[in-house]
N, C-alpha and C. Protein backbone atom coordinates (compact mmCIF):
# COMPACT_ATOMS: atom_id res chain seq x y z
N UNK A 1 0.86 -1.17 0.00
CA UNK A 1 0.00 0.00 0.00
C UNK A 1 0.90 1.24 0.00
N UNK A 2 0.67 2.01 -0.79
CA UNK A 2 1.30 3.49 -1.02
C UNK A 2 1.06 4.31 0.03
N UNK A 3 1.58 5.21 0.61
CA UNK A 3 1.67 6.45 1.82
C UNK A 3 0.14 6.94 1.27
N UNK A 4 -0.66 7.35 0.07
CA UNK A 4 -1.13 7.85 0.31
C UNK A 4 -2.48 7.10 0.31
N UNK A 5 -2.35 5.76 0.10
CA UNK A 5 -3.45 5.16 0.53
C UNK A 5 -3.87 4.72 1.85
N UNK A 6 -2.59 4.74 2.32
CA UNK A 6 -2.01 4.75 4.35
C UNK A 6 -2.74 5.51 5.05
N UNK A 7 -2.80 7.02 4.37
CA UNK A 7 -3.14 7.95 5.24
C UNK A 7 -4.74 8.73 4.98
N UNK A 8 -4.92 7.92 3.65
CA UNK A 8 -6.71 7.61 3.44
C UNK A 8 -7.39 6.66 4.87
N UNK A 9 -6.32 5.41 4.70
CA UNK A 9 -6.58 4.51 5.33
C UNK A 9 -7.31 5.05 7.02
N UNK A 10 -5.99 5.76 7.25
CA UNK A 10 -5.92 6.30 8.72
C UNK A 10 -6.81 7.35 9.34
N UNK A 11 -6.84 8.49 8.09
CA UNK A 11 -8.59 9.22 8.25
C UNK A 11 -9.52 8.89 8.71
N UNK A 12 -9.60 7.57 7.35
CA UNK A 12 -10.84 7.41 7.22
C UNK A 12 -11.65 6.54 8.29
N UNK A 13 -10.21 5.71 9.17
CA UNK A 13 -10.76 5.45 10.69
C UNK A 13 -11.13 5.97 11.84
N UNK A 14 -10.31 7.43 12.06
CA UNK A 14 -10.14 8.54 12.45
C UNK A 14 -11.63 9.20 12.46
N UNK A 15 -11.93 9.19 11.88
CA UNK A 15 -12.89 10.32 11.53
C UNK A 15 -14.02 10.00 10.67
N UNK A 16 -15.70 10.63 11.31
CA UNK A 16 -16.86 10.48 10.38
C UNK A 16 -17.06 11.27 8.94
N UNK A 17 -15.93 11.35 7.95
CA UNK A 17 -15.81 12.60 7.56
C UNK A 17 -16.59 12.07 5.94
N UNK A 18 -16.94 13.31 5.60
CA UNK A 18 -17.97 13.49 4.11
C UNK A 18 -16.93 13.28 3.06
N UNK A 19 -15.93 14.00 2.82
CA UNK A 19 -14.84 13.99 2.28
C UNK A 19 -13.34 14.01 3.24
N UNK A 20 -12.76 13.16 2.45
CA UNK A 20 -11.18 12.70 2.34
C UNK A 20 -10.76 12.57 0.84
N UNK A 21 -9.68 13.62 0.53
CA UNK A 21 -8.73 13.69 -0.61
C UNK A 21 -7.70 13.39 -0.15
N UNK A 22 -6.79 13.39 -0.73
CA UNK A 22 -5.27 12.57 -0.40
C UNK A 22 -4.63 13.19 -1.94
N UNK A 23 -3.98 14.23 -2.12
CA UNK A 23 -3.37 14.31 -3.23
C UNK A 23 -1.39 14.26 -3.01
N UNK A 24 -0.86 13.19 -3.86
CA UNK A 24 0.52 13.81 -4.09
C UNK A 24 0.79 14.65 -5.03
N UNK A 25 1.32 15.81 -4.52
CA UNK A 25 1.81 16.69 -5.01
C UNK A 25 3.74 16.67 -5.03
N UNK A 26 4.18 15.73 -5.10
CA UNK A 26 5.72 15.13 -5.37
C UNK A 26 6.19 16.00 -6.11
N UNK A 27 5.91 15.45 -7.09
CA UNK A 27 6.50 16.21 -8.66
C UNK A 27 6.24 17.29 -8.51
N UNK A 28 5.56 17.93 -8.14
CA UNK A 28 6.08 19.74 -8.41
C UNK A 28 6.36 19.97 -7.21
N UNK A 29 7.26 19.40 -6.55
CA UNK A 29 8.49 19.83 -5.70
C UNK A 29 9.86 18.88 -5.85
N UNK A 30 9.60 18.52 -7.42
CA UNK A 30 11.25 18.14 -7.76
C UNK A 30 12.15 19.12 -7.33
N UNK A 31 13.13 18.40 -7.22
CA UNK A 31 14.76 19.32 -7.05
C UNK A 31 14.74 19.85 -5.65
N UNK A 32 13.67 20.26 -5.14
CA UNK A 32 13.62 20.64 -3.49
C UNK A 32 13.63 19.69 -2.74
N UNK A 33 14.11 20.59 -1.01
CA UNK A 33 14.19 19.58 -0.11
C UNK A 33 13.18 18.56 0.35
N UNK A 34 13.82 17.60 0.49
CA UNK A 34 12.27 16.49 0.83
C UNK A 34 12.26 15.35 -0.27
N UNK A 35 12.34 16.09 -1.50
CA UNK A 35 12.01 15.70 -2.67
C UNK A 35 12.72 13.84 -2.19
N UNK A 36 11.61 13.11 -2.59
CA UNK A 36 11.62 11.71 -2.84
C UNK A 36 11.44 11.31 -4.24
N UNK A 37 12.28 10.41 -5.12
CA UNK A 37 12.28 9.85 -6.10
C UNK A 37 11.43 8.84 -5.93
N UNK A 38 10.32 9.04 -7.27
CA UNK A 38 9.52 8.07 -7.23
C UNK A 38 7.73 8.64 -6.44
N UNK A 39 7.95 10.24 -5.83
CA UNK A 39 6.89 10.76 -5.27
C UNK A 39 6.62 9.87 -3.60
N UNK A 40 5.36 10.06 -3.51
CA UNK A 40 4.77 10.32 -1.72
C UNK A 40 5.69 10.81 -1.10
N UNK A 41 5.93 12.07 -1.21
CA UNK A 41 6.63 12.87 0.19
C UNK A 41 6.08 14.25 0.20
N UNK A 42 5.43 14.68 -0.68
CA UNK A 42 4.36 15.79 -0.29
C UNK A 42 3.25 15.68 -0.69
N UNK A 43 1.87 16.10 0.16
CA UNK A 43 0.92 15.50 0.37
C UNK A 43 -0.20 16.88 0.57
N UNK A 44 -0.85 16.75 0.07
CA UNK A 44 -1.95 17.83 0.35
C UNK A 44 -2.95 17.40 0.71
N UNK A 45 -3.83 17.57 1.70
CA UNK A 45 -5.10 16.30 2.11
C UNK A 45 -6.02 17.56 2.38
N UNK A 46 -7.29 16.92 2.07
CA UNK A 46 -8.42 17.85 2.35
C UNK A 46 -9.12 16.99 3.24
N UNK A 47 -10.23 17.29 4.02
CA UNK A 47 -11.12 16.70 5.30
C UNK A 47 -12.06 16.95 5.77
N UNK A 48 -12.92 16.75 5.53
CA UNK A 48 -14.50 17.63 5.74
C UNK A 48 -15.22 16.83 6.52
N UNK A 49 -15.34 16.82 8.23
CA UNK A 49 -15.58 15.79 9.42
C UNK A 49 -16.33 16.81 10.16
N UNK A 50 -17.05 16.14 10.52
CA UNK A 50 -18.30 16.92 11.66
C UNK A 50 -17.52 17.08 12.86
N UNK A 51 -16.78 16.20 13.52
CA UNK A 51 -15.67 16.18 14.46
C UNK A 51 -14.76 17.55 14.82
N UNK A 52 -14.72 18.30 13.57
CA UNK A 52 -13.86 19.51 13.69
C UNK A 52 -14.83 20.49 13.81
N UNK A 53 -16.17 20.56 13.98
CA UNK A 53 -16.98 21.82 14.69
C UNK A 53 -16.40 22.17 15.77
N UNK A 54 -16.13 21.57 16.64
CA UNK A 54 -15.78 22.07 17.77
C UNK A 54 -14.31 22.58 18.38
N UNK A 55 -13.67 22.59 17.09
CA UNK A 55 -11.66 22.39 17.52
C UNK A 55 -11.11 23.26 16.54
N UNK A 56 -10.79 24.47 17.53
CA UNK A 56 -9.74 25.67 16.10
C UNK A 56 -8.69 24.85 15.56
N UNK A 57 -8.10 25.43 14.62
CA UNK A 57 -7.31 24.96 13.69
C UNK A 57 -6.38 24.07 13.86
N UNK A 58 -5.80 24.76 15.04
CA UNK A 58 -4.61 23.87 15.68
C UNK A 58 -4.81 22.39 16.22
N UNK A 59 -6.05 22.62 16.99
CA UNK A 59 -6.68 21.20 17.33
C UNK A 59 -6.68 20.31 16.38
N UNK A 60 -7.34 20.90 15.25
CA UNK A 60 -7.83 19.91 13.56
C UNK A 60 -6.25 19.72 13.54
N UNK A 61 -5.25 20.33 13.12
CA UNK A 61 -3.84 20.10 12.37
C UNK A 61 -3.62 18.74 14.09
N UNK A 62 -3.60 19.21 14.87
CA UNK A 62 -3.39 17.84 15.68
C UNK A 62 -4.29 16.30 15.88
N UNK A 63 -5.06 16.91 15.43
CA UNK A 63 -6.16 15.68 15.60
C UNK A 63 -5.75 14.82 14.11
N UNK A 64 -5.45 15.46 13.09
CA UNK A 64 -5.03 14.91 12.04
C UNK A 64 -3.39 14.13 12.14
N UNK A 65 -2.91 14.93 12.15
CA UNK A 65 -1.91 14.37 12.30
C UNK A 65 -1.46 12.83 13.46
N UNK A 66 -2.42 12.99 14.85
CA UNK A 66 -2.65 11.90 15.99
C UNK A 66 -3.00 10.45 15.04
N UNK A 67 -4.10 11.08 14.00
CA UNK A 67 -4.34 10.15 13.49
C UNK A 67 -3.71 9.27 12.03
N UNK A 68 -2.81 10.08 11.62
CA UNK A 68 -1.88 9.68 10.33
C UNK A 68 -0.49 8.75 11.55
N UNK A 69 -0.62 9.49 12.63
CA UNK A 69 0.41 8.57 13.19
C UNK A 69 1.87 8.78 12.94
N UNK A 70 2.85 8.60 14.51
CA UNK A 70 3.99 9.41 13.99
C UNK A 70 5.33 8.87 13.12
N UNK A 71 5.04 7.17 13.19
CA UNK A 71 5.42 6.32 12.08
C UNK A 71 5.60 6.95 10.74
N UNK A 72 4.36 7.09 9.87
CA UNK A 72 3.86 7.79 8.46
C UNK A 72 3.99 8.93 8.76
N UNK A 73 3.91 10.06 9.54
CA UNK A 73 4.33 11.26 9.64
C UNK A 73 5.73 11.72 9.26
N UNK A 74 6.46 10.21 9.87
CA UNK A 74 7.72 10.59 9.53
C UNK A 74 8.13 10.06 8.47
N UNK A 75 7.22 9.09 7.83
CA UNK A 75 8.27 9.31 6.55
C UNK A 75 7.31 10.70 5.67
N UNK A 76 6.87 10.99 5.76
CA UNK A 76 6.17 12.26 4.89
C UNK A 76 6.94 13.70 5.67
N UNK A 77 7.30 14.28 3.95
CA UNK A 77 8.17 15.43 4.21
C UNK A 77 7.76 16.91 4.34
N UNK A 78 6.16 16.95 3.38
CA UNK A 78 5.70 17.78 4.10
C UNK A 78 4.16 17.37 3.61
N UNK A 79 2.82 17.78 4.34
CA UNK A 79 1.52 17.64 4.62
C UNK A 79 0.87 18.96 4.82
N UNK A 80 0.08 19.37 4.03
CA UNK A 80 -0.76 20.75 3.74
C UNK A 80 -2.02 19.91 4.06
N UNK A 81 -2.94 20.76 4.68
CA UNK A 81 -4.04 20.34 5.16
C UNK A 81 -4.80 21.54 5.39
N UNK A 82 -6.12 21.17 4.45
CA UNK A 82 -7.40 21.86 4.44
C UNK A 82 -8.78 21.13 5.00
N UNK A 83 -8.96 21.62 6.55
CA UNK A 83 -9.56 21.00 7.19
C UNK A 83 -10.81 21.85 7.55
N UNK A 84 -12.34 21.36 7.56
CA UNK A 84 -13.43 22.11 7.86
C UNK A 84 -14.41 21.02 8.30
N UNK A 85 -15.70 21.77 8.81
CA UNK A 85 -16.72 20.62 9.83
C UNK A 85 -17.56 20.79 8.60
């Protein structure tokens, strides 16, 4: 299973959510730091969970991340996240 089916995976246990995207965005951060041959190392995820009514931003960026786990966190170099209830 690919990182970014991992961290579908891990959401989508995580959380009652309407939408989960999972995009790699790799390739247009060739040549920069991070950059993994072959892609999954930058990640843009979107999340649309009833769960985050109640939790400013910071909460959501932690509650997400609790749930991607710090295993897969670490191999991912960087994670953009657009999170709403």
């Amino acid at each position: 299973m690919d990182r970014s089916a991992k961290i579908r995976a891990k959401l989508e246990q995580a959380f009652d959510a309407q939408v989960i995207e999972v995009f790699d965005e790799s390739e247009a951060h060739r040549g920069h730091a991070g950059y993994q041959e072959g892609g999954q190392s930058h990640f843009r995820v979107v999340v649309k969970a009833p769960e985050f009514a109640q939790m400013n931003r910071l909460a959501r960026h932690r509650a997400v991340h609790g749930a991607i786990g710090a295993e897969l966190m670490g191999e991912i170099h960087a994670l953009a996240l657009d999170l709403s209830a």
